[in-house]
C-alpha atoms as a PDB file:
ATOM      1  CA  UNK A   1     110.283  62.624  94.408  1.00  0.00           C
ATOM      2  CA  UNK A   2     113.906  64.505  93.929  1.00  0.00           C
ATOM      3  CA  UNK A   3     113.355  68.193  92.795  1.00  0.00           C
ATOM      4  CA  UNK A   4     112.946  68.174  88.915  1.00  0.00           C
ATOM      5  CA  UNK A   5     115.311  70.440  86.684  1.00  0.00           C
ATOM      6  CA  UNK A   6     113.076  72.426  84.083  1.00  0.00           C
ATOM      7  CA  UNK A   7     114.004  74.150  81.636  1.00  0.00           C
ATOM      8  CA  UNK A   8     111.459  76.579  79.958  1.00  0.00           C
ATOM      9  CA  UNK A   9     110.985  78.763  77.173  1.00  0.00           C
ATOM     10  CA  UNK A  10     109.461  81.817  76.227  1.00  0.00           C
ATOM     11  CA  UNK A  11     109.306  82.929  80.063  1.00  0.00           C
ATOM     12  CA  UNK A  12     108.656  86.665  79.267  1.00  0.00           C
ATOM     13  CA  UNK A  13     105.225  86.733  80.720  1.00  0.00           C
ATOM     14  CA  UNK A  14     101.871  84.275  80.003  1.00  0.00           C
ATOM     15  CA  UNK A  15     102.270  80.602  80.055  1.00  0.00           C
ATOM     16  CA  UNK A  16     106.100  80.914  80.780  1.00  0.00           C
ATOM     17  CA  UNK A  17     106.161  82.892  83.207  1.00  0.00           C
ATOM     18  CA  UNK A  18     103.558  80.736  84.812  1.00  0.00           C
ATOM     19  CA  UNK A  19     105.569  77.531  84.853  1.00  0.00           C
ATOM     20  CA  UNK A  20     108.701  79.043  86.377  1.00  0.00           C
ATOM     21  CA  UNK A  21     106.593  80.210  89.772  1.00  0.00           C
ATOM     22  CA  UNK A  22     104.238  76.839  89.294  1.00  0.00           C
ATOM     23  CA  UNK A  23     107.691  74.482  89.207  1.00  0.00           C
ATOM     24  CA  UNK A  24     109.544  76.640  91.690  1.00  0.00           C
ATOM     25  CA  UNK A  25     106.580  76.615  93.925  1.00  0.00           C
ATOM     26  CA  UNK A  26     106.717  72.461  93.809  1.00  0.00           C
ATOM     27  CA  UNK A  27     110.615  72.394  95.507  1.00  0.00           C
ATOM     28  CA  UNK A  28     111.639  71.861  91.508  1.00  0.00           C
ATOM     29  CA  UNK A  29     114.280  73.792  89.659  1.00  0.00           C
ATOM     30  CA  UNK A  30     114.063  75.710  87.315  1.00  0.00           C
ATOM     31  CA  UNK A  31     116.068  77.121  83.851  1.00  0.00           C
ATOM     32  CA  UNK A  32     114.022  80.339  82.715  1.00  0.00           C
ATOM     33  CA  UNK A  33     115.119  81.145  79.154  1.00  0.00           C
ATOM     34  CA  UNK A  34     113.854  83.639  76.855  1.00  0.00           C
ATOM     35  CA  UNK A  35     115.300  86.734  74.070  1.00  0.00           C
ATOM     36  CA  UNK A  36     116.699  89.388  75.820  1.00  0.00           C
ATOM     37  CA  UNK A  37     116.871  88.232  79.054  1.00  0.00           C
ATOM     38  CA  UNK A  38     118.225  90.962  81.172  1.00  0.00           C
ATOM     39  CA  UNK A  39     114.938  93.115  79.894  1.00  0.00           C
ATOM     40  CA  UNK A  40     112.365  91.042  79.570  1.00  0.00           C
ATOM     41  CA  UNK A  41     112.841  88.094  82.102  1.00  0.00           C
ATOM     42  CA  UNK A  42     113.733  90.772  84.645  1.00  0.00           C
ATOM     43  CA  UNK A  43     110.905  89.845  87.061  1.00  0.00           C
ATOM     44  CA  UNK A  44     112.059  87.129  87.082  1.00  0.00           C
ATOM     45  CA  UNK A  45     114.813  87.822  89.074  1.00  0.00           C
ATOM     46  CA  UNK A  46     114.916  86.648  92.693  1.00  0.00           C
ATOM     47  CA  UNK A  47     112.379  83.767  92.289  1.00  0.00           C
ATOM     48  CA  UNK A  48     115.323  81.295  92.244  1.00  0.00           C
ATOM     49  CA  UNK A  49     114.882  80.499  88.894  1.00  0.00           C
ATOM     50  CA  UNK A  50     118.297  80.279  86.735  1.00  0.00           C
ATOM     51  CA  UNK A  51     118.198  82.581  83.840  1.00  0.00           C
ATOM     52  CA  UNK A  52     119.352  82.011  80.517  1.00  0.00           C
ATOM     53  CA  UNK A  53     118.659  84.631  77.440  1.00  0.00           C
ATOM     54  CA  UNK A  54     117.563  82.087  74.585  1.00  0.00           C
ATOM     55  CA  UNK A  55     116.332  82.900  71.449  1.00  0.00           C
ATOM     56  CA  UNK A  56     115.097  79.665  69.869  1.00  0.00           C
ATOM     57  CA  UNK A  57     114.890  81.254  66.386  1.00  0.00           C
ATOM     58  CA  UNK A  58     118.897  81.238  66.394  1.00  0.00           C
ATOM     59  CA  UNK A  59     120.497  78.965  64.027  1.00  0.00           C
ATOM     60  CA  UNK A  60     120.442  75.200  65.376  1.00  0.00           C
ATOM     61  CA  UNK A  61     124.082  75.020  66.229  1.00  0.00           C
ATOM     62  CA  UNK A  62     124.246  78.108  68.374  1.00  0.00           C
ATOM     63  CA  UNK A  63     120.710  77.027  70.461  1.00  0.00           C
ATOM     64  CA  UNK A  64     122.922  73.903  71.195  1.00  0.00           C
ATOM     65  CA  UNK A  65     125.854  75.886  72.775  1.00  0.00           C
ATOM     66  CA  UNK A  66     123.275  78.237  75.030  1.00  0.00           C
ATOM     67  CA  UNK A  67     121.567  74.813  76.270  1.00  0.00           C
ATOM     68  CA  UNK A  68     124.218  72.906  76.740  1.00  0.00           C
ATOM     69  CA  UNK A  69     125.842  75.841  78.974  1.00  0.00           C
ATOM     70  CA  UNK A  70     122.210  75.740  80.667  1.00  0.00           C
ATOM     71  CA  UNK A  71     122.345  72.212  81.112  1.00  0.00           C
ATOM     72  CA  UNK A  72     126.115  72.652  83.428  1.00  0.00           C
ATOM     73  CA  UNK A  73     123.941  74.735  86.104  1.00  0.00           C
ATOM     74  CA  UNK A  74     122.315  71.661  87.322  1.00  0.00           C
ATOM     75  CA  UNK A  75     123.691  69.063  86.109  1.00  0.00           C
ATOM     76  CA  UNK A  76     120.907  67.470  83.999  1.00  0.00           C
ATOM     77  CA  UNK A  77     117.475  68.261  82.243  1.00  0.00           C
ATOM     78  CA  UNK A  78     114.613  66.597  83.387  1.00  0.00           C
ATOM     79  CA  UNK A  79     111.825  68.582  82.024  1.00  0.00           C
ATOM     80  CA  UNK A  80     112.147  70.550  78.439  1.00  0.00           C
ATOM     81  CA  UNK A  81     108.826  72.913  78.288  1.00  0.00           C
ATOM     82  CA  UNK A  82     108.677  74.312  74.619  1.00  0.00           C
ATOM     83  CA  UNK A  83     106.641  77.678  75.475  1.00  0.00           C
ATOM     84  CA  UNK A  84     108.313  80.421  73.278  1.00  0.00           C
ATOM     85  CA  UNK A  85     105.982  81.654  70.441  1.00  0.00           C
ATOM     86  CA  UNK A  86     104.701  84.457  68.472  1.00  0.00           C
ATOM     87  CA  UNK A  87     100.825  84.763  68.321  1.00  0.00           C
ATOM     88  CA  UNK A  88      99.308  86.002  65.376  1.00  0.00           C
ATOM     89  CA  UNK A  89     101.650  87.430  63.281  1.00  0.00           C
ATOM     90  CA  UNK A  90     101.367  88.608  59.310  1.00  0.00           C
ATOM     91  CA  UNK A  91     105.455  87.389  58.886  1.00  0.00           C
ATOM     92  CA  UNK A  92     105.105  83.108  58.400  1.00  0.00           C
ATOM     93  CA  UNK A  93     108.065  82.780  58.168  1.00  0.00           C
ATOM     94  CA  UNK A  94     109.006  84.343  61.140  1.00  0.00           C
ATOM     95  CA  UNK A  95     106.569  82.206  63.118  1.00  0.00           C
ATOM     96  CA  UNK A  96     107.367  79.398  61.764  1.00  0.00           C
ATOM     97  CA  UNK A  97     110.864  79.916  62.579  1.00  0.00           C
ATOM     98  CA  UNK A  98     110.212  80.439  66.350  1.00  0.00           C
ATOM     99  CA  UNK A  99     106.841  78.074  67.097  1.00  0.00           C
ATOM    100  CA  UNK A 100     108.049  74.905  65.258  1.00  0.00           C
ATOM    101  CA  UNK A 101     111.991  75.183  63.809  1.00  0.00           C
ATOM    102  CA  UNK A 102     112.905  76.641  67.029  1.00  0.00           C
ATOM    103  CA  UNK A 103     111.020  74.073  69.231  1.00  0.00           C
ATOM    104  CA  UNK A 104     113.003  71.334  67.500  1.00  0.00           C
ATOM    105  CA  UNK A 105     116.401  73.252  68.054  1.00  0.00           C
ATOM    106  CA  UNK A 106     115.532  73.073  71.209  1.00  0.00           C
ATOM    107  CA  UNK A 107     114.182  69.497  71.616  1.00  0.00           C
ATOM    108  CA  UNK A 108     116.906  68.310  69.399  1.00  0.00           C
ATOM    109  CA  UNK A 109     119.635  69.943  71.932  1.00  0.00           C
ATOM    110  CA  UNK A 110     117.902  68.748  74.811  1.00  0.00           C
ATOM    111  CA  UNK A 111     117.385  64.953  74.152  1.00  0.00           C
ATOM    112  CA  UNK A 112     121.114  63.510  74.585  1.00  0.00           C
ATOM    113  CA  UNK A 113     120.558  65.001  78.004  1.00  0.00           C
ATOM    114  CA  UNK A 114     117.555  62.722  78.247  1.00  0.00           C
ATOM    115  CA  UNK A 115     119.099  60.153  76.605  1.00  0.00           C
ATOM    116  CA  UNK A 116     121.510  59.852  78.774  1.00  0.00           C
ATOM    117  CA  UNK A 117     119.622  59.679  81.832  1.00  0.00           C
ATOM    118  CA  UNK A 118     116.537  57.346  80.260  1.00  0.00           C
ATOM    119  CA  UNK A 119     114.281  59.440  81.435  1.00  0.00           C
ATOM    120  CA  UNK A 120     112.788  63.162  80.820  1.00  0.00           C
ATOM    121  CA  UNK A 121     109.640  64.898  79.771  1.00  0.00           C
ATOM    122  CA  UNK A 122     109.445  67.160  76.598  1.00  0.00           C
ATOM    123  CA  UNK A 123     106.054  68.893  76.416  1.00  0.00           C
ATOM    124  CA  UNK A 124     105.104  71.488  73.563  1.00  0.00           C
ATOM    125  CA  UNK A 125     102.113  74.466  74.545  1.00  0.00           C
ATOM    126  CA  UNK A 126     100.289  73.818  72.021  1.00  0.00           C
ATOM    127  CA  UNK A 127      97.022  74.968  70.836  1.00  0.00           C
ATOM    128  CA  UNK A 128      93.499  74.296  70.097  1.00  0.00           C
ATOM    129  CA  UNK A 129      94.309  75.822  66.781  1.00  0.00           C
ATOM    130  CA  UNK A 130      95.667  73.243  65.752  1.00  0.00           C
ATOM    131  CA  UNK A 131      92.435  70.867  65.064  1.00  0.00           C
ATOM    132  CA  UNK A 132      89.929  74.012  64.018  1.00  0.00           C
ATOM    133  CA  UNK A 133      91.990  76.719  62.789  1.00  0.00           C
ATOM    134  CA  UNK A 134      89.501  80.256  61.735  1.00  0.00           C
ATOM    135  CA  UNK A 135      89.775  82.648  58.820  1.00  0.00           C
ATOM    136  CA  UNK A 136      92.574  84.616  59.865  1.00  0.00           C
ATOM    137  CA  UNK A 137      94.788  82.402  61.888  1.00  0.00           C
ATOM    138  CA  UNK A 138      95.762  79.786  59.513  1.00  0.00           C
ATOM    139  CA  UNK A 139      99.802  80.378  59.840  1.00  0.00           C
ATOM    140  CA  UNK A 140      99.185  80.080  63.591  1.00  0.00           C
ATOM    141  CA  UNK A 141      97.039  77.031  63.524  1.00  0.00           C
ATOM    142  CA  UNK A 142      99.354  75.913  61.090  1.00  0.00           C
ATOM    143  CA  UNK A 143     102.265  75.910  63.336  1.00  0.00           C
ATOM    144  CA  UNK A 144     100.265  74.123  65.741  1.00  0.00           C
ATOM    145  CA  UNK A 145      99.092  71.112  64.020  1.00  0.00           C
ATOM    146  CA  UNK A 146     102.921  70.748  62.537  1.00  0.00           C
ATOM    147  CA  UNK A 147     103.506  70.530  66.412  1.00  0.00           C
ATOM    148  CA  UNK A 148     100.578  67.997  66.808  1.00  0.00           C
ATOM    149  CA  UNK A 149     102.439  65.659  64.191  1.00  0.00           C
ATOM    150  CA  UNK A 150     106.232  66.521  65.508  1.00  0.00           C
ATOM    151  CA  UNK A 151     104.543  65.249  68.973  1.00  0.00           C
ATOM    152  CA  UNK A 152     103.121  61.875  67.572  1.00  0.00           C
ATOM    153  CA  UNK A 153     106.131  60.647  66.009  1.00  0.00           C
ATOM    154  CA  UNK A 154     108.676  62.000  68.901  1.00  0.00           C
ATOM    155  CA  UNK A 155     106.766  60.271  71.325  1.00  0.00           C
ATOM    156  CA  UNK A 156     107.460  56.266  69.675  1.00  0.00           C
ATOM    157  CA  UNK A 157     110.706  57.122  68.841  1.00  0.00           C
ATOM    158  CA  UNK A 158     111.960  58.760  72.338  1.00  0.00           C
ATOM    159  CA  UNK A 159     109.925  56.009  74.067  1.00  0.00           C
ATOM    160  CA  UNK A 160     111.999  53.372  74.529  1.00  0.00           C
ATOM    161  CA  UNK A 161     114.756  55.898  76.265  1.00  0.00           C
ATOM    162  CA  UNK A 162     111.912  56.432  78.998  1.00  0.00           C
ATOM    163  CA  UNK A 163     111.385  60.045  77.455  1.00  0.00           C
ATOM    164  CA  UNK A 164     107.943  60.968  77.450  1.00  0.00           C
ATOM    165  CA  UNK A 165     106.463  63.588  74.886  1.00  0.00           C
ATOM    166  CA  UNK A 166     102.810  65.538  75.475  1.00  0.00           C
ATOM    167  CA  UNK A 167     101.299  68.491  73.238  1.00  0.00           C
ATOM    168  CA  UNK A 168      99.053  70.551  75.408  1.00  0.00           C
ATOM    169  CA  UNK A 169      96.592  71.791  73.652  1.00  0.00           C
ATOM    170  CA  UNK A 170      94.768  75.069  75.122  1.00  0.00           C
ATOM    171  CA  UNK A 171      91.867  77.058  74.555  1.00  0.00           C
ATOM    172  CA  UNK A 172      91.600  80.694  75.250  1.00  0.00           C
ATOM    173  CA  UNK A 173      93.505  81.734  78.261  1.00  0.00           C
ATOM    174  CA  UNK A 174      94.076  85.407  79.512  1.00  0.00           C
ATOM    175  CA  UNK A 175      97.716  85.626  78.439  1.00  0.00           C
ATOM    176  CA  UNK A 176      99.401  88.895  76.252  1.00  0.00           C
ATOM    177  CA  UNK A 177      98.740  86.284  72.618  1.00  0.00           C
ATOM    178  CA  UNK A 178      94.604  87.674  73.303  1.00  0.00           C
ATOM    179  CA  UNK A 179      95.239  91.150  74.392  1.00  0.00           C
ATOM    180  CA  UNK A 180      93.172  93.378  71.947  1.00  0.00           C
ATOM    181  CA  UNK A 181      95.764  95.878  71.073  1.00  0.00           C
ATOM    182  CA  UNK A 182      97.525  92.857  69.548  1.00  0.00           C
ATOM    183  CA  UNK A 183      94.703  91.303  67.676  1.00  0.00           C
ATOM    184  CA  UNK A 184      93.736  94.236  66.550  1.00  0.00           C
ATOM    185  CA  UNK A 185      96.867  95.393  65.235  1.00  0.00           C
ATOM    186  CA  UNK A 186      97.366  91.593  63.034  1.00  0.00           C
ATOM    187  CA  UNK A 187      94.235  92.449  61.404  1.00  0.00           C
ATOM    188  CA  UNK A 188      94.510  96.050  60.432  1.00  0.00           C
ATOM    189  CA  UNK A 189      98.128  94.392  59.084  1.00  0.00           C
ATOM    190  CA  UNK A 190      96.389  91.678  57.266  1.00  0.00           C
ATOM    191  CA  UNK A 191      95.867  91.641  53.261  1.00  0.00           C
ATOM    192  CA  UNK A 192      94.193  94.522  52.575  1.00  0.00           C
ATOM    193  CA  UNK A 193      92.192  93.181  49.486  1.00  0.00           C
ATOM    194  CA  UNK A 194      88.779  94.316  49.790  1.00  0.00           C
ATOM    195  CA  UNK A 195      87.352  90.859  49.447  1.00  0.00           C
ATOM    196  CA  UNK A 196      89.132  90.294  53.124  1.00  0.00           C
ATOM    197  CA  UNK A 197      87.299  92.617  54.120  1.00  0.00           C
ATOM    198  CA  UNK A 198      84.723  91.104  56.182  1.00  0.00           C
ATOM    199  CA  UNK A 199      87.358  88.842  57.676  1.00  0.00           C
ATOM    200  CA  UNK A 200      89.142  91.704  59.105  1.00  0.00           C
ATOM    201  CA  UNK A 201      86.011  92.897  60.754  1.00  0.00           C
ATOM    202  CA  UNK A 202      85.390  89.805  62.321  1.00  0.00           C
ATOM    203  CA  UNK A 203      88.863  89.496  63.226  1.00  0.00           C
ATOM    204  CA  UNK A 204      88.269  92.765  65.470  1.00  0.00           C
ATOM    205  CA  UNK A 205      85.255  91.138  66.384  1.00  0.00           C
ATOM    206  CA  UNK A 206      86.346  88.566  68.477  1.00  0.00           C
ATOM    207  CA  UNK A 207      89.379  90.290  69.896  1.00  0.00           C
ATOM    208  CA  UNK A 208      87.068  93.090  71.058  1.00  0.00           C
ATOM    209  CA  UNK A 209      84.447  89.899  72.517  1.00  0.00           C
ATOM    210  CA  UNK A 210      87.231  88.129  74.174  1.00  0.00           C
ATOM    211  CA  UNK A 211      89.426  91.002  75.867  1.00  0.00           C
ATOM    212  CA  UNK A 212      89.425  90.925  79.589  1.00  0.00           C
ATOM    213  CA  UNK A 213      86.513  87.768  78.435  1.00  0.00           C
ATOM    214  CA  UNK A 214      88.816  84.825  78.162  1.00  0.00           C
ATOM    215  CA  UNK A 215      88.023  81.851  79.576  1.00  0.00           C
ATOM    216  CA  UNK A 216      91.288  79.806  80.988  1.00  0.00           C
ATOM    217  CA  UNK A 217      93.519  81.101  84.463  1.00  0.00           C
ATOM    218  CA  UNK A 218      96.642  80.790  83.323  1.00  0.00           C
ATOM    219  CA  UNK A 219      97.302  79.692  87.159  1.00  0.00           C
ATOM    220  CA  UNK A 220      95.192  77.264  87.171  1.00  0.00           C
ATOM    221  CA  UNK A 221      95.880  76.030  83.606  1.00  0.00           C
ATOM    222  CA  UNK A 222      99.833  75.945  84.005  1.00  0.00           C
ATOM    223  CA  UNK A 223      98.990  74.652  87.697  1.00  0.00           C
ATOM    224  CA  UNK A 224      96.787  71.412  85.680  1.00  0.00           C
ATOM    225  CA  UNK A 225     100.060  71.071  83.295  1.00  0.00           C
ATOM    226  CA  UNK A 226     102.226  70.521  86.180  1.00  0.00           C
ATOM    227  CA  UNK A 227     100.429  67.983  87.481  1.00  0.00           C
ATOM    228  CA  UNK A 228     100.272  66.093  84.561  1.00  0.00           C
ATOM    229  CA  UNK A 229     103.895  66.420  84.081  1.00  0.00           C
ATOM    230  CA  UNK A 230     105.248  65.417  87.848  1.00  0.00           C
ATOM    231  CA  UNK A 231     101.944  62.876  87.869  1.00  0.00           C
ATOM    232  CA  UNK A 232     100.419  64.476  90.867  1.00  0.00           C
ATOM    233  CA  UNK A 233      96.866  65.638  91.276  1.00  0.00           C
ATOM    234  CA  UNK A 234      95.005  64.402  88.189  1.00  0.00           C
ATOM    235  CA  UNK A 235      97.480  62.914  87.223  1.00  0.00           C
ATOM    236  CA  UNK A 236      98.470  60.530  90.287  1.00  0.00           C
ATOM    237  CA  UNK A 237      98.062  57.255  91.014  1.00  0.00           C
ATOM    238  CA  UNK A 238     100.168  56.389  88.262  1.00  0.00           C
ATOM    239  CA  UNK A 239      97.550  57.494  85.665  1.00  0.00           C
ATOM    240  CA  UNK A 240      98.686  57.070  82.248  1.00  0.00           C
ATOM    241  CA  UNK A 241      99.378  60.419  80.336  1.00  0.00           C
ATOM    242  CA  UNK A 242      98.683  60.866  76.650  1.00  0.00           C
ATOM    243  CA  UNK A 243     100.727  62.169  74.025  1.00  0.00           C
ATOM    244  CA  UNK A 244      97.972  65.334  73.352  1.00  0.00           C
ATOM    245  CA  UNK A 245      96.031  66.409  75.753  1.00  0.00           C
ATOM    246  CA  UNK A 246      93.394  69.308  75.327  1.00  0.00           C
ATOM    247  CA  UNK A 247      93.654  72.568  78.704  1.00  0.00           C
ATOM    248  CA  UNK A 248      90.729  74.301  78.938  1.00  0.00           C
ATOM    249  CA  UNK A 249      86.687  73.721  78.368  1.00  0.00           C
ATOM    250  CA  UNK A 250      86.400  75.265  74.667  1.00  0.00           C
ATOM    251  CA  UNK A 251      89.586  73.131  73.702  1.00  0.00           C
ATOM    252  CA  UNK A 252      88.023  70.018  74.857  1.00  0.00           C
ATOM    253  CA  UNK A 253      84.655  70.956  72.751  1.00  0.00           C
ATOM    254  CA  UNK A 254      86.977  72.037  69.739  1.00  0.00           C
ATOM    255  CA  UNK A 255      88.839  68.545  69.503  1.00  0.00           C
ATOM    256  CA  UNK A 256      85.783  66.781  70.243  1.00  0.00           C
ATOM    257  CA  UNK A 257      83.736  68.482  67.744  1.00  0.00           C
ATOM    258  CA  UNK A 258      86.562  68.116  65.047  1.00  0.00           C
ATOM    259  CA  UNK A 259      86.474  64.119  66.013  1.00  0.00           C
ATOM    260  CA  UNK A 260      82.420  63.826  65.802  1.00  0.00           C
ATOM    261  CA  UNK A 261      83.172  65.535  62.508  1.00  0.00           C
ATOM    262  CA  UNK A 262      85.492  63.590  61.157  1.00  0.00           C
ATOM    263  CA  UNK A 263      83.771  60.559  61.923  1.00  0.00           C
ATOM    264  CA  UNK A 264      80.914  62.198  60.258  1.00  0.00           C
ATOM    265  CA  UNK A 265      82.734  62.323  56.702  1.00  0.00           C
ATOM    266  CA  UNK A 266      84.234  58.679  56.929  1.00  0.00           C
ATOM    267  CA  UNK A 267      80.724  57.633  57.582  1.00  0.00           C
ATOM    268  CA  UNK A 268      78.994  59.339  54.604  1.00  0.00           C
ATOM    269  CA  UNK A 269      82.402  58.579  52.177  1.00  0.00           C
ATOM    270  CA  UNK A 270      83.336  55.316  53.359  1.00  0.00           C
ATOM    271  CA  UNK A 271      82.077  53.193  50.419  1.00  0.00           C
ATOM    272  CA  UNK A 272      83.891  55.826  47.674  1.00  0.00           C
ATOM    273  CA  UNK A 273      87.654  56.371  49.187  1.00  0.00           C
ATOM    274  CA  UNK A 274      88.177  52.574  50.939  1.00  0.00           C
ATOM    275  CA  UNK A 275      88.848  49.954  48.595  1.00  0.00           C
ATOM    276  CA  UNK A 276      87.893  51.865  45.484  1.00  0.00           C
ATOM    277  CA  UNK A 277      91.588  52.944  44.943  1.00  0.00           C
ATOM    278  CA  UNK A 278      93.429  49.978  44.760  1.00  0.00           C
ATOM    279  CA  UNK A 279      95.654  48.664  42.256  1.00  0.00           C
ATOM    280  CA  UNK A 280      94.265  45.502  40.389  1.00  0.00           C
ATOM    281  CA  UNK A 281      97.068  43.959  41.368  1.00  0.00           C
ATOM    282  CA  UNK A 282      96.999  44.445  45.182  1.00  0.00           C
ATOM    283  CA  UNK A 283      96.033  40.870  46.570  1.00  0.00           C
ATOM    284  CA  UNK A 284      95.337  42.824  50.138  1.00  0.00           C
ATOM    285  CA  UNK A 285      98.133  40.157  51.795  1.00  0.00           C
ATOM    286  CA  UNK A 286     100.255  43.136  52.859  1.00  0.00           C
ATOM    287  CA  UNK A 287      99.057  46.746  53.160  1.00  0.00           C
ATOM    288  CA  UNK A 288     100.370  49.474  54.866  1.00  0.00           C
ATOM    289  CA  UNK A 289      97.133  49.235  57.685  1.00  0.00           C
ATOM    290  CA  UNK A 290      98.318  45.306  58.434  1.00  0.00           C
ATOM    291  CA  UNK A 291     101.800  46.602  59.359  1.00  0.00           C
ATOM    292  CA  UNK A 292     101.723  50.017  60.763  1.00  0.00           C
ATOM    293  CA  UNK A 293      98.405  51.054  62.888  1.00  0.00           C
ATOM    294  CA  UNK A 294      97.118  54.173  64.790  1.00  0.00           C
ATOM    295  CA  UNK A 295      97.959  52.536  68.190  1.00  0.00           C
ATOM    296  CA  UNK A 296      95.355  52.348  70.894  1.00  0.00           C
ATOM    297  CA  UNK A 297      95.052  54.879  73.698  1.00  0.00           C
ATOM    298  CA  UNK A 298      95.435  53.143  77.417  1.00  0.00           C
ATOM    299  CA  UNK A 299      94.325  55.743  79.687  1.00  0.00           C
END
């Protein structure tokens, strides 16, 4: 296979930082982005990577200009990994800006690249979040599942340009988003309404319970995403990737458990929500389900 160009967000530390030393270390190359570079991607100096200081919250027109100056250093983009995010955070708007508005400046910038070539990879860090989202993290979740949706639709309409789209999905890793001074801080920050009370203390709860206690390697994690991405390891033999794909044991129980649930509801409502609804005149000749289905999964 001919070295890979990536080009990666958010490379400041966690996840990012991850994939520039996991690509690099696969003969790949690599476009390390991220605010204030010159600070904050320092170490990543000398790794070979090719730095570029990004901030994805910038207005869509100027993330174009900073990519497509990125995209001169090698000569193409072959692999777009949307990392850059803010954790929990009491300002929406803010991380709505960076974890889903700036993603698609980003994507958006990046596919005539991929367009052009008929072929590329666009993968989103995603989260578990985003199918069972706690009291106290619904912005983040939030962001998440409008990530989840941005993924399903990319993926049939980049598709037939041989671009491929996948929304990792991970549970808790040992990255700075679950360090305990941070968690801590968002909830003594959170509405201060007494009846939120006891949602502040459990918020402090489980950030005390999972510091130093989380259960994903972010080496071994980013190392699994890698191979998905270049279809090696797990991912070999030409094994078909899907669009979403859960990292992580507690992400695969989470999405499972949100399925079985699911499920559970249609069961027990089935016979009040399908068929009650329709309009007298609807002669059932041409519904939405008999043109446009939730297309199978070939794995």
């Amino acid at each position: 296979m001919a070295p890979l160009v990536w080009l990666i967000t958010g490379c400041s530390s966690g996840f990012g930082a991850q994939f520039v030393h996991s690509a690099l270390a696969c003969g790949d190359k690599v476009i390390a982005t991220g605010r204030n570079a010159a600070t904050k991607l320092k170490h990543l100096e000398g790794t070979g990577a090719a730095i570029v200081d990004l901030d994805v919250s910038l207005p869509e027109a100027e993330v174009k200009k900073i990519v497509d100056e990125a995209a001169k250093i090698y000569g193409r983009i072959d692999v777009l990994i949307n990392n850059a995010g803010y954790g929990l955070n009491e300002d929406y708007q803010k991380l709505f800006s960076v974890n889903v508005f700036g993603a698609l400046s980003v994507t958006r910038a990046v596919l005539p690249y991929m367009r052009a070539q008929q072929s590329g990879t666009i993968a989103f860090v995603g989260s578990m979040y985003a199918w069972w989202t706690p009291a106290m993290v619904t912005i983040y979740g939030a962001a998440k599942a409008a990530l989840k949706a941005i993924v399903d639709g990319l993926a049939a309409e980049v598709a037939p340009f041989g671009i491929r789209t996948i929304d990792f999905e991970p549970g808790y890793f040992h990255t700075p988003l679950t360090e305990l001074a941070k968690l801590v801080q968002y909830a003594s920050t959170a509405p201060s309404l007494d009846a939120y009370a006891g949602h502040r203390a459990g918020m402090v709860a489980l950030a005390q319970s999972l510091d130093g206690n989380e259960r994903g390697d972010v080496k071994k994690g980013v190392e699994l995403m890698v191979d998905v991405i270049r279809g090696e390891g797990c991912a070999g033999g030409g094994r078909k990737v899907p669009s979403r794909l859960p990292i992580g044991d507690d992400a695969v129980r989470v999405v499972e458990g949100a399925c079985h649930n699911m499920l559970k509801v249609i069961d027990a409502w089935r016979s009040d929500v399908a068929g009650t609804t329709d309009r007298d005149e609807f002669k059932g000749e041409n519904g939405f389900e008999a043109v446009v289905t939730v297309p199978d999964v070939e794995l």
